[in-house]
C-alpha atoms as a PDB file:
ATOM      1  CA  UNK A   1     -14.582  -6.020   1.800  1.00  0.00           C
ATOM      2  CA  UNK A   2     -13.870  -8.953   3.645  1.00  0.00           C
ATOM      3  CA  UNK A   3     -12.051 -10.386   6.218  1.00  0.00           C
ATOM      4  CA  UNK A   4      -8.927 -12.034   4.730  1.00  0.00           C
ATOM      5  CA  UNK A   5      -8.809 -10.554   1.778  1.00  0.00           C
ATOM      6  CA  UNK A   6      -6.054  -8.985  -0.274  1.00  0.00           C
ATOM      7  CA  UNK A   7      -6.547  -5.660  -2.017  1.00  0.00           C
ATOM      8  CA  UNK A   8      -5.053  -3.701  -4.945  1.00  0.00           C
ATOM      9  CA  UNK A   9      -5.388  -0.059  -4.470  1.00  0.00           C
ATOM     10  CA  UNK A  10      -4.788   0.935  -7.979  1.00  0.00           C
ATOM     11  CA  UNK A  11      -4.104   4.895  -8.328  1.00  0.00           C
ATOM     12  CA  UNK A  12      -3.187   5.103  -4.748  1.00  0.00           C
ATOM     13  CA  UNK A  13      -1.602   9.027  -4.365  1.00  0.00           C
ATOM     14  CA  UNK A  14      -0.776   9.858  -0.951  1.00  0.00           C
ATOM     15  CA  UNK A  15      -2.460   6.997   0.697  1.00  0.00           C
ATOM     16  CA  UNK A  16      -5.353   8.650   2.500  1.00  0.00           C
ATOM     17  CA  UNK A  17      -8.023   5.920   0.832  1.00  0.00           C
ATOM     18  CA  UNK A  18      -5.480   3.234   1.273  1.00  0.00           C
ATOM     19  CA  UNK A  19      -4.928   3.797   5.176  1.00  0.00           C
ATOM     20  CA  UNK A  20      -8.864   3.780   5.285  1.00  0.00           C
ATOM     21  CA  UNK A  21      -8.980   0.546   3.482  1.00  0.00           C
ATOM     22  CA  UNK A  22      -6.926  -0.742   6.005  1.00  0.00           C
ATOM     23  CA  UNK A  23      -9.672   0.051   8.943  1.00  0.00           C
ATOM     24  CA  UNK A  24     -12.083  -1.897   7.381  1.00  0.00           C
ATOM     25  CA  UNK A  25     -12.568  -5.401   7.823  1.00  0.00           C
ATOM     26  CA  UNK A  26      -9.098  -7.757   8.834  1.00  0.00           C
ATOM     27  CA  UNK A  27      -7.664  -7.499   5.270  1.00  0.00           C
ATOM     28  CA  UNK A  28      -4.997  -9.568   5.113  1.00  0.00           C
ATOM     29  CA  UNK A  29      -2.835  -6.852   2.483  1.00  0.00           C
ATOM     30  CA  UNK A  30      -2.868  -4.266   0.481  1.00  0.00           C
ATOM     31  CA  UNK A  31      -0.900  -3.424  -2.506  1.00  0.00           C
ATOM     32  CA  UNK A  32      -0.981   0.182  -3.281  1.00  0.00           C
ATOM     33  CA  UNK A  33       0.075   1.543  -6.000  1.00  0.00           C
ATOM     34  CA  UNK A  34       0.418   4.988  -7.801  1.00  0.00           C
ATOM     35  CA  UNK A  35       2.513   6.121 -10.982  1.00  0.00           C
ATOM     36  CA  UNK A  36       3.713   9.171  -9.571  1.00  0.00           C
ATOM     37  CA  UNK A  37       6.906   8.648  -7.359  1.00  0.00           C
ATOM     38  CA  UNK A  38       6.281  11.725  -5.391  1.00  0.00           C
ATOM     39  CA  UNK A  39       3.105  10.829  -4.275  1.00  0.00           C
ATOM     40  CA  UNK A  40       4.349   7.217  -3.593  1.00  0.00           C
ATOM     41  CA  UNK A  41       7.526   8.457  -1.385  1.00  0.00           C
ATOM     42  CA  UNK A  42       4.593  10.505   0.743  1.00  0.00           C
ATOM     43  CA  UNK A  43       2.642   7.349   0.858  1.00  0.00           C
ATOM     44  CA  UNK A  44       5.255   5.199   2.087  1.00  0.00           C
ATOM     45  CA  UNK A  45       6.407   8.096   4.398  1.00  0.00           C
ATOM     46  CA  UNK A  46       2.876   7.953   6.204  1.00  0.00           C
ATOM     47  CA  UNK A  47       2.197   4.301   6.504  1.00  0.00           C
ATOM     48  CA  UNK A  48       2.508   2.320   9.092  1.00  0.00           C
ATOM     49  CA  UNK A  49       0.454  -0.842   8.818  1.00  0.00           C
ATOM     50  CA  UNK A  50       2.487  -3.936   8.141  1.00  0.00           C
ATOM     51  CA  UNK A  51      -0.169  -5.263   5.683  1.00  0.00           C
ATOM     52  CA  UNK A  52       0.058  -2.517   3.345  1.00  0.00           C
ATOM     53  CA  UNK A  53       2.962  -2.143   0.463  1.00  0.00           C
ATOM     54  CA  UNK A  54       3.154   0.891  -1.795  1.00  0.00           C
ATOM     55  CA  UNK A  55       5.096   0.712  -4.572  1.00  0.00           C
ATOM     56  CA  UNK A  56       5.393   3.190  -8.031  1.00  0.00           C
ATOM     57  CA  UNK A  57       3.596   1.103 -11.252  1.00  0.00           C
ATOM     58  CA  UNK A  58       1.565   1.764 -14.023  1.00  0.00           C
ATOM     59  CA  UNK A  59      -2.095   1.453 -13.949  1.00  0.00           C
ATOM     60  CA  UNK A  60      -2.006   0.328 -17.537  1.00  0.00           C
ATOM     61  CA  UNK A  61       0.702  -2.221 -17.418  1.00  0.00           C
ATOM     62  CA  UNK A  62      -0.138  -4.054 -13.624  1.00  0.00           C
ATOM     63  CA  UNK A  63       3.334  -6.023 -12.169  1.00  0.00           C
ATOM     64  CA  UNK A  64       1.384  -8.658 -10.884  1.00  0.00           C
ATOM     65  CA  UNK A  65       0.069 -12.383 -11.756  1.00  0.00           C
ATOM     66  CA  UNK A  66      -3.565 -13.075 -12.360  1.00  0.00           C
ATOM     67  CA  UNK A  67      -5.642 -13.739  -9.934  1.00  0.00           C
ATOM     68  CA  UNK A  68      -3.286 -12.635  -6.833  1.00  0.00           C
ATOM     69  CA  UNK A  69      -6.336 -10.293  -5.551  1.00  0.00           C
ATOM     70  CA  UNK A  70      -9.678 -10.739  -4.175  1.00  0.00           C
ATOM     71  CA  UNK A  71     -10.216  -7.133  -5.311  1.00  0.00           C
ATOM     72  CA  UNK A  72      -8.729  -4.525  -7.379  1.00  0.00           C
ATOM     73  CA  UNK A  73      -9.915  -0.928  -6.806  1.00  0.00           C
ATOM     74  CA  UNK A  74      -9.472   2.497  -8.196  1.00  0.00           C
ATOM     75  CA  UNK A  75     -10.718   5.419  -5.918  1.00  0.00           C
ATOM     76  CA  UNK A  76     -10.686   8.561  -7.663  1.00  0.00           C
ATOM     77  CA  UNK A  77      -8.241   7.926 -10.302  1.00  0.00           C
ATOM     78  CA  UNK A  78      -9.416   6.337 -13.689  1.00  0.00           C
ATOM     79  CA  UNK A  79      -9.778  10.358 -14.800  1.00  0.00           C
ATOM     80  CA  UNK A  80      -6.007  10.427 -14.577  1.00  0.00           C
ATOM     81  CA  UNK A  81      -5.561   7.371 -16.494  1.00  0.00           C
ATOM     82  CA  UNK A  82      -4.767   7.996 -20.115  1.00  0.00           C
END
């Protein structure tokens, strides 16, 4: 990761990987993301960093343009992806 950079945190569920994202580097944002709303109402419960915005989407069906990220990642979750 780099400094400036804005992330897609694809598969998201409480957060815990997304709020370390956010220590690393100066990322300019993070999208989060999850399909569950549960686990996104926990994850938006928790977070406090400006920079990051969780939201409820599908991991097969993205709600964003092309080429809005630097980097799309999926921590622990393409096992839970049908």
């Amino acid at each position: 990761l780099a400094s400036g950079e804005k992330i897609l945190d694809v598969g998201c569920g409480t957060g815990s990987l997304t709020f370390e994202l956010a220590k690393s580097a100066g990322l300019a944002e993070i999208q989060a993301i999850d399909f569950s709303p549960v686990f996104v109402a926990a994850a938006k419960e928790k977070n406090t960093d400006p920079r990051i915005t969780i939201s409820q989407a599908d991991a097969t069906a993205l709600p964003f343009a092309d080429d809005m990220f630097d980097r799309a990642l999926a921590l622990l979750v393409l096992h839970f992806v049908p």
